[in-house]
Each structure stands twice: as structure tokens, then as C-alpha cells.
C-alpha atoms as a PDB file:
ATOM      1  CA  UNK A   1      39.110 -34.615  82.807  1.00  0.00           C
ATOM      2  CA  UNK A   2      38.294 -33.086  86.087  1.00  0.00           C
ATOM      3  CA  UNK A   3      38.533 -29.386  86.656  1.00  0.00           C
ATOM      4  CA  UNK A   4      38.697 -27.663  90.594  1.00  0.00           C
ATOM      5  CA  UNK A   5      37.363 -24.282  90.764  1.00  0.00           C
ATOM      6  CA  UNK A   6      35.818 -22.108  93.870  1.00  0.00           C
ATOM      7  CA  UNK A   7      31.815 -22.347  93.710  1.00  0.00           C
ATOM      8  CA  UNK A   8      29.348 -21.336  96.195  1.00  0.00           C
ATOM      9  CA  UNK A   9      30.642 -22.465  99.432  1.00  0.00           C
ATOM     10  CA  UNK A  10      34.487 -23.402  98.838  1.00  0.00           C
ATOM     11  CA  UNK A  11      36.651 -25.651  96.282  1.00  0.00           C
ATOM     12  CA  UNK A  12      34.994 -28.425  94.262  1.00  0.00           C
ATOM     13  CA  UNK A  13      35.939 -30.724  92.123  1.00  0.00           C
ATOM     14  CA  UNK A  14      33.732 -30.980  88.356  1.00  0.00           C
ATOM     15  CA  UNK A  15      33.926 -33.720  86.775  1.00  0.00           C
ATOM     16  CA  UNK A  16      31.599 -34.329  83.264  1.00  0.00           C
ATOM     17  CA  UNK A  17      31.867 -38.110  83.316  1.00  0.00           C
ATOM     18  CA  UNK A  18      30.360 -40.235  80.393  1.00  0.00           C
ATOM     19  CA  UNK A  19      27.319 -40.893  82.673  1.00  0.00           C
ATOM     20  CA  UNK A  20      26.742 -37.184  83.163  1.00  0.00           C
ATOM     21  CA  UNK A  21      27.298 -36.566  79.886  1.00  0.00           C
ATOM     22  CA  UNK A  22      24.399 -38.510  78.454  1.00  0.00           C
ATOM     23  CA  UNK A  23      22.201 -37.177  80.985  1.00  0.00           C
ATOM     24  CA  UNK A  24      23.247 -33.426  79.976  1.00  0.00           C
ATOM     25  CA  UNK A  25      22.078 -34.760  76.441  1.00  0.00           C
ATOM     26  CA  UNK A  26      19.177 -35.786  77.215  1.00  0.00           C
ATOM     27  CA  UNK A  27      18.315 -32.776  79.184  1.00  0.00           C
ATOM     28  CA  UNK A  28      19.207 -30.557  76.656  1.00  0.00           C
ATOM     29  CA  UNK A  29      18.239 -32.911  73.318  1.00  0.00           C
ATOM     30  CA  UNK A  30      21.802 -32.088  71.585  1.00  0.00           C
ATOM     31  CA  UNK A  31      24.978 -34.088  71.779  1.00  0.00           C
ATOM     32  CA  UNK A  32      27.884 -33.313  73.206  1.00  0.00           C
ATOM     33  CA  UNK A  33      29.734 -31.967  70.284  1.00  0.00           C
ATOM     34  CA  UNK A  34      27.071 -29.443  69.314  1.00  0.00           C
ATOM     35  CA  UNK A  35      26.535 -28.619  73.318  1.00  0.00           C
ATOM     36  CA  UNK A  36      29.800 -27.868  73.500  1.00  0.00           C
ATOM     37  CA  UNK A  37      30.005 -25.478  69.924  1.00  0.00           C
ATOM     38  CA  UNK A  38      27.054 -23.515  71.280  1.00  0.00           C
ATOM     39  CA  UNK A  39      28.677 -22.654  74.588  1.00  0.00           C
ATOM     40  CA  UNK A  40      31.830 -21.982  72.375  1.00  0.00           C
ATOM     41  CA  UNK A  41      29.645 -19.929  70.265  1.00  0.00           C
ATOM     42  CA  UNK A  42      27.412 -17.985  72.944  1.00  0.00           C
ATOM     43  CA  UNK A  43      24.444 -19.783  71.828  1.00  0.00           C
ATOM     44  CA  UNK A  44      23.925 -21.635  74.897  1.00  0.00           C
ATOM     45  CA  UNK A  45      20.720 -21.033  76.963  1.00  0.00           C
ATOM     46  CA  UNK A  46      20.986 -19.922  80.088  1.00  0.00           C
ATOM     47  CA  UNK A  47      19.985 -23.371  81.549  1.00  0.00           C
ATOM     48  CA  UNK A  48      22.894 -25.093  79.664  1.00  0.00           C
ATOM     49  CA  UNK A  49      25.309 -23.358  81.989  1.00  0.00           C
ATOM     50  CA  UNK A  50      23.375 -24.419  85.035  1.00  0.00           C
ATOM     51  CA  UNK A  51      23.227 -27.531  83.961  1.00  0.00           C
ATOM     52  CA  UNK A  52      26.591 -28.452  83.128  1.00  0.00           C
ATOM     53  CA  UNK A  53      28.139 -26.796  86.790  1.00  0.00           C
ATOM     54  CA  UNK A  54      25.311 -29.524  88.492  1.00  0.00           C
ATOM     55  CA  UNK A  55      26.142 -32.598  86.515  1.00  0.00           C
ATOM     56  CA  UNK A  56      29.382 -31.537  86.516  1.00  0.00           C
ATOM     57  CA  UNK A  57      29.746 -31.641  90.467  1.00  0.00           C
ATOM     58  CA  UNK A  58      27.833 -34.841  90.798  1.00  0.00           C
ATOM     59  CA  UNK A  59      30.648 -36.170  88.742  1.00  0.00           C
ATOM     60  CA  UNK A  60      32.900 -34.828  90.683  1.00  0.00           C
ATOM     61  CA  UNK A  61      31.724 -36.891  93.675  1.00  0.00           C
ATOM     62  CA  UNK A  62      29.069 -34.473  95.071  1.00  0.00           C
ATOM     63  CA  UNK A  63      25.412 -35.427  95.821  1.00  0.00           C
ATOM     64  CA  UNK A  64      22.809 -35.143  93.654  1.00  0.00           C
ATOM     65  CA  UNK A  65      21.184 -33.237  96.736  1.00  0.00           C
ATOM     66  CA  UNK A  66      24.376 -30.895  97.510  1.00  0.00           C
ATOM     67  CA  UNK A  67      25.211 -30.069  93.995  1.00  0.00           C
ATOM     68  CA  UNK A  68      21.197 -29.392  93.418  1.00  0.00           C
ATOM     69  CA  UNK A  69      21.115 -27.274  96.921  1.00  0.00           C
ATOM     70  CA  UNK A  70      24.097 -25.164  95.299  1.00  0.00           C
ATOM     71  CA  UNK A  71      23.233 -24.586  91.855  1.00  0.00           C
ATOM     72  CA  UNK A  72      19.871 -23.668  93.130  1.00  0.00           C
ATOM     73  CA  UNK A  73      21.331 -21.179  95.494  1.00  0.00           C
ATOM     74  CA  UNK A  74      24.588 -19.709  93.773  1.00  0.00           C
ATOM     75  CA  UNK A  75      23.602 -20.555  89.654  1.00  0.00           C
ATOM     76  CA  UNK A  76      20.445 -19.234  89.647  1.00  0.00           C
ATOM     77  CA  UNK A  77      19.622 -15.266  89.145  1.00  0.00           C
ATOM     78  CA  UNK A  78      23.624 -14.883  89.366  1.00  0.00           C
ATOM     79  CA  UNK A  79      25.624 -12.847  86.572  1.00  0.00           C
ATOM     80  CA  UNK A  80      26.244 -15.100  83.416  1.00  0.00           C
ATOM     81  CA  UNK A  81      29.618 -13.783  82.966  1.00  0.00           C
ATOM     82  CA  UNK A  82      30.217 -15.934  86.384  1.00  0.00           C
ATOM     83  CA  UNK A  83      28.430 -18.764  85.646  1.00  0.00           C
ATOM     84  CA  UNK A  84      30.202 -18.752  81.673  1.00  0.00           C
ATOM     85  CA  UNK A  85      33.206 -19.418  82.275  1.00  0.00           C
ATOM     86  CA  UNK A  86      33.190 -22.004  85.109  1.00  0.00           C
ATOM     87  CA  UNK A  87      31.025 -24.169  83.085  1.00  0.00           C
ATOM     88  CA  UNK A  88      33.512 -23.624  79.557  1.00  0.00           C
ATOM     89  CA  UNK A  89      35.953 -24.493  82.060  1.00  0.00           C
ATOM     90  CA  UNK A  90      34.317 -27.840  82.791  1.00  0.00           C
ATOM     91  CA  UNK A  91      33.731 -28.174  79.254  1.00  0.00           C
ATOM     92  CA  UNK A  92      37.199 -27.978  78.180  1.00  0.00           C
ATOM     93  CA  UNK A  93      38.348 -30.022  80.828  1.00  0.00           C
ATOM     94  CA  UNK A  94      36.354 -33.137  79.323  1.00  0.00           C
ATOM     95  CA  UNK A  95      37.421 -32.114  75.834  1.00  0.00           C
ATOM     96  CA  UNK A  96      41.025 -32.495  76.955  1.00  0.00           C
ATOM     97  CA  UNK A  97      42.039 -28.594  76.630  1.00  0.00           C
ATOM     98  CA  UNK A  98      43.113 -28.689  80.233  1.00  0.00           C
ATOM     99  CA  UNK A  99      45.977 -26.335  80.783  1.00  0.00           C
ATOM    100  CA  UNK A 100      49.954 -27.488  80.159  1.00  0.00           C
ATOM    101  CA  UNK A 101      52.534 -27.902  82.019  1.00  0.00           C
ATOM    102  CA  UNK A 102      55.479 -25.566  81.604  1.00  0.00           C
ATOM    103  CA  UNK A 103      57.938 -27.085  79.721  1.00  0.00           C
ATOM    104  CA  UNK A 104      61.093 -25.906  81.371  1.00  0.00           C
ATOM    105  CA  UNK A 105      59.110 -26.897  85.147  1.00  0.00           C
ATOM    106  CA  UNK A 106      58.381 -30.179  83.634  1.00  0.00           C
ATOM    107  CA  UNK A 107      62.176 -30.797  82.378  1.00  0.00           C
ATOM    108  CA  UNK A 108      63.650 -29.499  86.090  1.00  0.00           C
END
């Protein structure tokens, strides 16, 4: 469920917990499920992607503060293609896509 990835100012840890989850809902007014189709989809507004990479950090164990201080600074007016696939990555995290372990490490 939680996802590390370089943002900003070093490694953090994103984490889209049930509680930041509704409030991603409510900010955007769609549920998870279609939330997560229209980033799959590149239907997603700008904001969306934002959005998720904030709650996503306060989740992770960041401040509200912090992970508002770095979105503002390093999310805004920055490329979408960074910003896109940081915040799929968080998405598909929480969805339970989250990378495998190789088989043949795994059975050493």
C-alpha cells in the first residue's frame, strides 16, 4: 500500500490511506474507482495529480504543512509527465499493483 519515490527535497514515503482517500473524493466529487480510471485513462485534471502526491504524503506520515509546502513548491507549474507518473504510482500502490518479487530471488 505504500509507495517510496524521490520528490522535491529527498525520499518520501506515499501512502493513500482510507482516510485520505475519502478526502481525495470529496475534493474531487468522484470515487475512487472512477478517480483512478481517469488517471488510467488521461482524463485526469491537472489538480487530480496534485492532489493525490499531497494526500498521498500526509498518509505517508508527512504534515499537512510539509506535504502542502512541497506540492506547492515542486507540483505546481512543473511538467505533467513528472508529476503523472508519481501519482499512478501511488495509485497503483493502493490498488495492490505494487511490483513482484522475483521468483527465483524469492525461492533462494
Amino acid at each position: 500500500m505504500n509507495h517510496t519515490a524521490f520528490f522535491g527535497d529527498g525520499e518520501h514515503v506515499f501512502a493513500l490511506t482510507d482516510d485520505m482517500i475519502a478526502e481525495l473524493e470529496r475534493i474531487t466529487d468522484l470515487g475512487i474507482g472512477a478517480i483512478y480510471l481517469r488517471a488510467v485513462n488521461m482524463q485526469f485534471a491537472l489538480i487530480d495529480l496534485v492532489e493525490i502526491i499531497r494526500l498521498a504524503m500526509i498518509g505517508g506520515g508527512a504534515s499537512p504543512e510539509h506535504a502542502m509546502r512541497l506540492t506547492d513548491a515542486y507540483g505546481r507549474n512543473r511538467p505533467i509527465a513528472e508529476l503523472y507518473p508519481l501519482a499512478m504510482d501511488i495509485l497503483d500502490a493502493r490498488w495492490g499493483d505494487a511490483p513482484k518479487a522475483n521468483t527465483e530471488e524469492a525461492t533462494a
